[in-house]
PDB file of N, CA and C in Angstrom:
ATOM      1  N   UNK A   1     -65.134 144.975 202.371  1.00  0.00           N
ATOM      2  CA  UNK A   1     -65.119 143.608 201.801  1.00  0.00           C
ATOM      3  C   UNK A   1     -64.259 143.570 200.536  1.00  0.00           C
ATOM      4  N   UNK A   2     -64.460 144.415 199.442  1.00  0.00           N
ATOM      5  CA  UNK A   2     -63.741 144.603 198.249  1.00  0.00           C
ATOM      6  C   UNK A   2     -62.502 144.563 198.966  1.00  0.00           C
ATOM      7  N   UNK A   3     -62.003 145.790 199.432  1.00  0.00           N
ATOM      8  CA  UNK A   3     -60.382 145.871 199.563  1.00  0.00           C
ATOM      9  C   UNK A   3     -59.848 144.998 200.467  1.00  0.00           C
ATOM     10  N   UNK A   4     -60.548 144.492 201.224  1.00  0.00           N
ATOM     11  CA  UNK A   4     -59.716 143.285 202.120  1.00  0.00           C
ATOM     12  C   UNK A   4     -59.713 141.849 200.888  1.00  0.00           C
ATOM     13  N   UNK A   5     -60.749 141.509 200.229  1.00  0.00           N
ATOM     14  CA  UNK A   5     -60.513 140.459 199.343  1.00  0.00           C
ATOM     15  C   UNK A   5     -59.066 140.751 197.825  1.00  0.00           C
ATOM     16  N   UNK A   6     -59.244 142.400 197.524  1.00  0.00           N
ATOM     17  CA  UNK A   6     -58.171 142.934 197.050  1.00  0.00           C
ATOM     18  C   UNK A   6     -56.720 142.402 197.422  1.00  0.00           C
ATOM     19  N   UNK A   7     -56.904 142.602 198.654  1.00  0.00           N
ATOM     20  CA  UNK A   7     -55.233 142.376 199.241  1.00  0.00           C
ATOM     21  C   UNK A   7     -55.133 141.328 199.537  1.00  0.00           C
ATOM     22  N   UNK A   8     -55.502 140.718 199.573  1.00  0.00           N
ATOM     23  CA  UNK A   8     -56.135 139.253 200.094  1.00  0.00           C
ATOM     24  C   UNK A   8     -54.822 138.520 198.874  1.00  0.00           C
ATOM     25  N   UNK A   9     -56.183 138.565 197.371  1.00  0.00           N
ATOM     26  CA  UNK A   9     -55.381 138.294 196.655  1.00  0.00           C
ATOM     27  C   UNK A   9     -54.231 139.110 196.096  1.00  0.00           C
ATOM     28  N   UNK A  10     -53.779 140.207 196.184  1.00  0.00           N
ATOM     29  CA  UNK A  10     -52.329 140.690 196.090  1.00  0.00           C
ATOM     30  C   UNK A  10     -51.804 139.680 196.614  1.00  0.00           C
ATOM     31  N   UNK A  11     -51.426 139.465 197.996  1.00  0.00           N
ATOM     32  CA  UNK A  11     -50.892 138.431 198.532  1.00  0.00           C
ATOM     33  C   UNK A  11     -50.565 137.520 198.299  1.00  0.00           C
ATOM     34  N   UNK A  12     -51.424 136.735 197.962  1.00  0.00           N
ATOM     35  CA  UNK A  12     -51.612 135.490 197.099  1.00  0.00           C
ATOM     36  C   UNK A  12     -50.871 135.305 195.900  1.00  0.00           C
ATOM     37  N   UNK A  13     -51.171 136.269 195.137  1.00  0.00           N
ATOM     38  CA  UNK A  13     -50.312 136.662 193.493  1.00  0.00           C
ATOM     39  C   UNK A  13     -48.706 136.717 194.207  1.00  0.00           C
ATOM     40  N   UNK A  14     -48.272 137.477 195.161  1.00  0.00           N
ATOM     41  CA  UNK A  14     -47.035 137.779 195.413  1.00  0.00           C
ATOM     42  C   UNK A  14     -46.556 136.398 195.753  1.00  0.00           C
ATOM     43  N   UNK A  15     -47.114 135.820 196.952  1.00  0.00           N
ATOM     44  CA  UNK A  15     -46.204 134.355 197.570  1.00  0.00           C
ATOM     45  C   UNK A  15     -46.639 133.318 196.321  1.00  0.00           C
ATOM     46  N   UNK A  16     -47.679 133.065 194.893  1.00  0.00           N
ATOM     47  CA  UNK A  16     -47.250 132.054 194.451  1.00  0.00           C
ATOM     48  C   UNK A  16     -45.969 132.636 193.038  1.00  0.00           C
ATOM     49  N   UNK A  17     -46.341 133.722 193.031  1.00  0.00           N
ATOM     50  CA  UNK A  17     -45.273 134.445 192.349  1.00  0.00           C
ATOM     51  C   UNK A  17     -43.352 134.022 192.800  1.00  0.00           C
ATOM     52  N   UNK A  18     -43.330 133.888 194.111  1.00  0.00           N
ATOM     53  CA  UNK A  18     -42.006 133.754 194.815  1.00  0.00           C
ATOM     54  C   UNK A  18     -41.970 132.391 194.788  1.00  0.00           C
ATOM     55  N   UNK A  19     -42.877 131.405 194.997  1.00  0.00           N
ATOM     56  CA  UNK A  19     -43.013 129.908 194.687  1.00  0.00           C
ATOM     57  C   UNK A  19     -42.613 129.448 193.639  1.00  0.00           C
ATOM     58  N   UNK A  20     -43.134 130.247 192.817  1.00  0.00           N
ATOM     59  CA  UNK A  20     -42.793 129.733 191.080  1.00  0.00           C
ATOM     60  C   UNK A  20     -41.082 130.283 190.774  1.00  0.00           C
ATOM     61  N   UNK A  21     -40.962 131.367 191.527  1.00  0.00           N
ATOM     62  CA  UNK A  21     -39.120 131.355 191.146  1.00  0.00           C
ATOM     63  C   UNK A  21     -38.518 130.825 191.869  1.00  0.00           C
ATOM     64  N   UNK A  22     -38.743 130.143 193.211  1.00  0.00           N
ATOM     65  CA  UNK A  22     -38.230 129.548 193.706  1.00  0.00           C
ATOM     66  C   UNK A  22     -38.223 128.157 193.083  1.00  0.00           C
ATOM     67  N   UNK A  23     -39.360 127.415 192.757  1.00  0.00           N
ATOM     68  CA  UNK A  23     -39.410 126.304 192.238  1.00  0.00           C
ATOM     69  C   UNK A  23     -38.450 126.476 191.055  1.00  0.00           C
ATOM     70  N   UNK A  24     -38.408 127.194 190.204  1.00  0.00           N
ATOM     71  CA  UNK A  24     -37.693 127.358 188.714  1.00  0.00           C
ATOM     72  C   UNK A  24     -35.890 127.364 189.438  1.00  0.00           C
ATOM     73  N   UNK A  25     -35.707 127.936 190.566  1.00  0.00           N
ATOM     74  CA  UNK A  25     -34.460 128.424 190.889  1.00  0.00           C
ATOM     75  C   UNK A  25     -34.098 126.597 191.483  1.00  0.00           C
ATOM     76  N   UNK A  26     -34.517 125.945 192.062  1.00  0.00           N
ATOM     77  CA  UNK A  26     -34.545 124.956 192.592  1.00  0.00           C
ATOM     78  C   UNK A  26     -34.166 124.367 191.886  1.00  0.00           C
ATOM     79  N   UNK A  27     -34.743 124.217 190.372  1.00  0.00           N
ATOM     80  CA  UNK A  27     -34.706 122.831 189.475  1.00  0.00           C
ATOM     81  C   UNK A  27     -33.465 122.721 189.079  1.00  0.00           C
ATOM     82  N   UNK A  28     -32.870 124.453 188.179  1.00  0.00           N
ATOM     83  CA  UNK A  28     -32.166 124.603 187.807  1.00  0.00           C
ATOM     84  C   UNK A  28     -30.720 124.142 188.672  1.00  0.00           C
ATOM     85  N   UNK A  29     -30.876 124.182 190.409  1.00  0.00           N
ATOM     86  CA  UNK A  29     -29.718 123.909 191.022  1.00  0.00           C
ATOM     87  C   UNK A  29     -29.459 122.231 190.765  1.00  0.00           C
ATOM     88  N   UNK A  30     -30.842 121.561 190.872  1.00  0.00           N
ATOM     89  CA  UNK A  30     -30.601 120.160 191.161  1.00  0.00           C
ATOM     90  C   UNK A  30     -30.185 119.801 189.489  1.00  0.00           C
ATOM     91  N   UNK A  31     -30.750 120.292 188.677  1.00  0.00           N
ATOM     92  CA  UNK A  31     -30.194 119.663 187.231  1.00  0.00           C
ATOM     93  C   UNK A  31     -28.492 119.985 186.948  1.00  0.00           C
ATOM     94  N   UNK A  32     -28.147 121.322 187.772  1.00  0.00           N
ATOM     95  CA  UNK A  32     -26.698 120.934 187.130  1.00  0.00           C
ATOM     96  C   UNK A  32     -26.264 120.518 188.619  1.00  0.00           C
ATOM     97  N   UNK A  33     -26.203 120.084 189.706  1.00  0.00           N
ATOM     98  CA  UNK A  33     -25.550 119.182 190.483  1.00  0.00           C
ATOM     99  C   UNK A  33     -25.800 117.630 190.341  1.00  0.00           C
ATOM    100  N   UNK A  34     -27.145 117.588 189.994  1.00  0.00           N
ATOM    101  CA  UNK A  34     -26.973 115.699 189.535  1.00  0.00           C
ATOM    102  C   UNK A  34     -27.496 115.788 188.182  1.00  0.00           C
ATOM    103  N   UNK A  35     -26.932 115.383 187.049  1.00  0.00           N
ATOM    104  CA  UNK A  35     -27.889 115.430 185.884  1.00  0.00           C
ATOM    105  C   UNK A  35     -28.077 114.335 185.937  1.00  0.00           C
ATOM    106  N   UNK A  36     -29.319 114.499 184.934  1.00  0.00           N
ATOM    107  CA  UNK A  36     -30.517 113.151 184.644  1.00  0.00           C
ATOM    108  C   UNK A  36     -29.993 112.721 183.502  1.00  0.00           C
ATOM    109  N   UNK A  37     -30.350 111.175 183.331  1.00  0.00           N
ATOM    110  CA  UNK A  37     -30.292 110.857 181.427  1.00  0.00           C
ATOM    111  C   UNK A  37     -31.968 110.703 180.996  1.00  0.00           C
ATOM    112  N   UNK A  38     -32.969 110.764 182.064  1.00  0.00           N
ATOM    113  CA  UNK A  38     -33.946 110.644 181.382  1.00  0.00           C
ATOM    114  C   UNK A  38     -34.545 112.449 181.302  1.00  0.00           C
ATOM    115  N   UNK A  39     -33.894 112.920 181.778  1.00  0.00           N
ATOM    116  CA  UNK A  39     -34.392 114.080 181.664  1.00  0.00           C
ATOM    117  C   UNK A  39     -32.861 115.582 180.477  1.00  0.00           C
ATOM    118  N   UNK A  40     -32.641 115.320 179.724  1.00  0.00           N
ATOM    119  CA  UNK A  40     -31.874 115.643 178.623  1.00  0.00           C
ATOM    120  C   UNK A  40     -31.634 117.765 179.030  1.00  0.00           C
ATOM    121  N   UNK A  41     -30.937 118.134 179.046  1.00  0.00           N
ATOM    122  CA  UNK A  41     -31.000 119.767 179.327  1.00  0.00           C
ATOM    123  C   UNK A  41     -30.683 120.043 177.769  1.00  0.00           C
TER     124      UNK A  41
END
């Protein structure tokens, strides 16, 4: 039970880990292909 809930969340940590640089990698593309004026870099 421990080590399957262990890896369980490893897992978890890893794919929102890749989410969050993906999201960060994302923003960064759309802010310098369209910039915003309400949103200032």
């Amino acid at each position: 039970m421990l080590q399957e809930a262990n890896a369980r969340l490893r897992g978890w940590q890893r794919i929102t880990t890749k989410l969050k640089h993906n999201n960060r990698n994302h923003r960064d593309s759309l802010g310098l292909e369209t910039p915003r004026v309400d949103s200032p870099s």
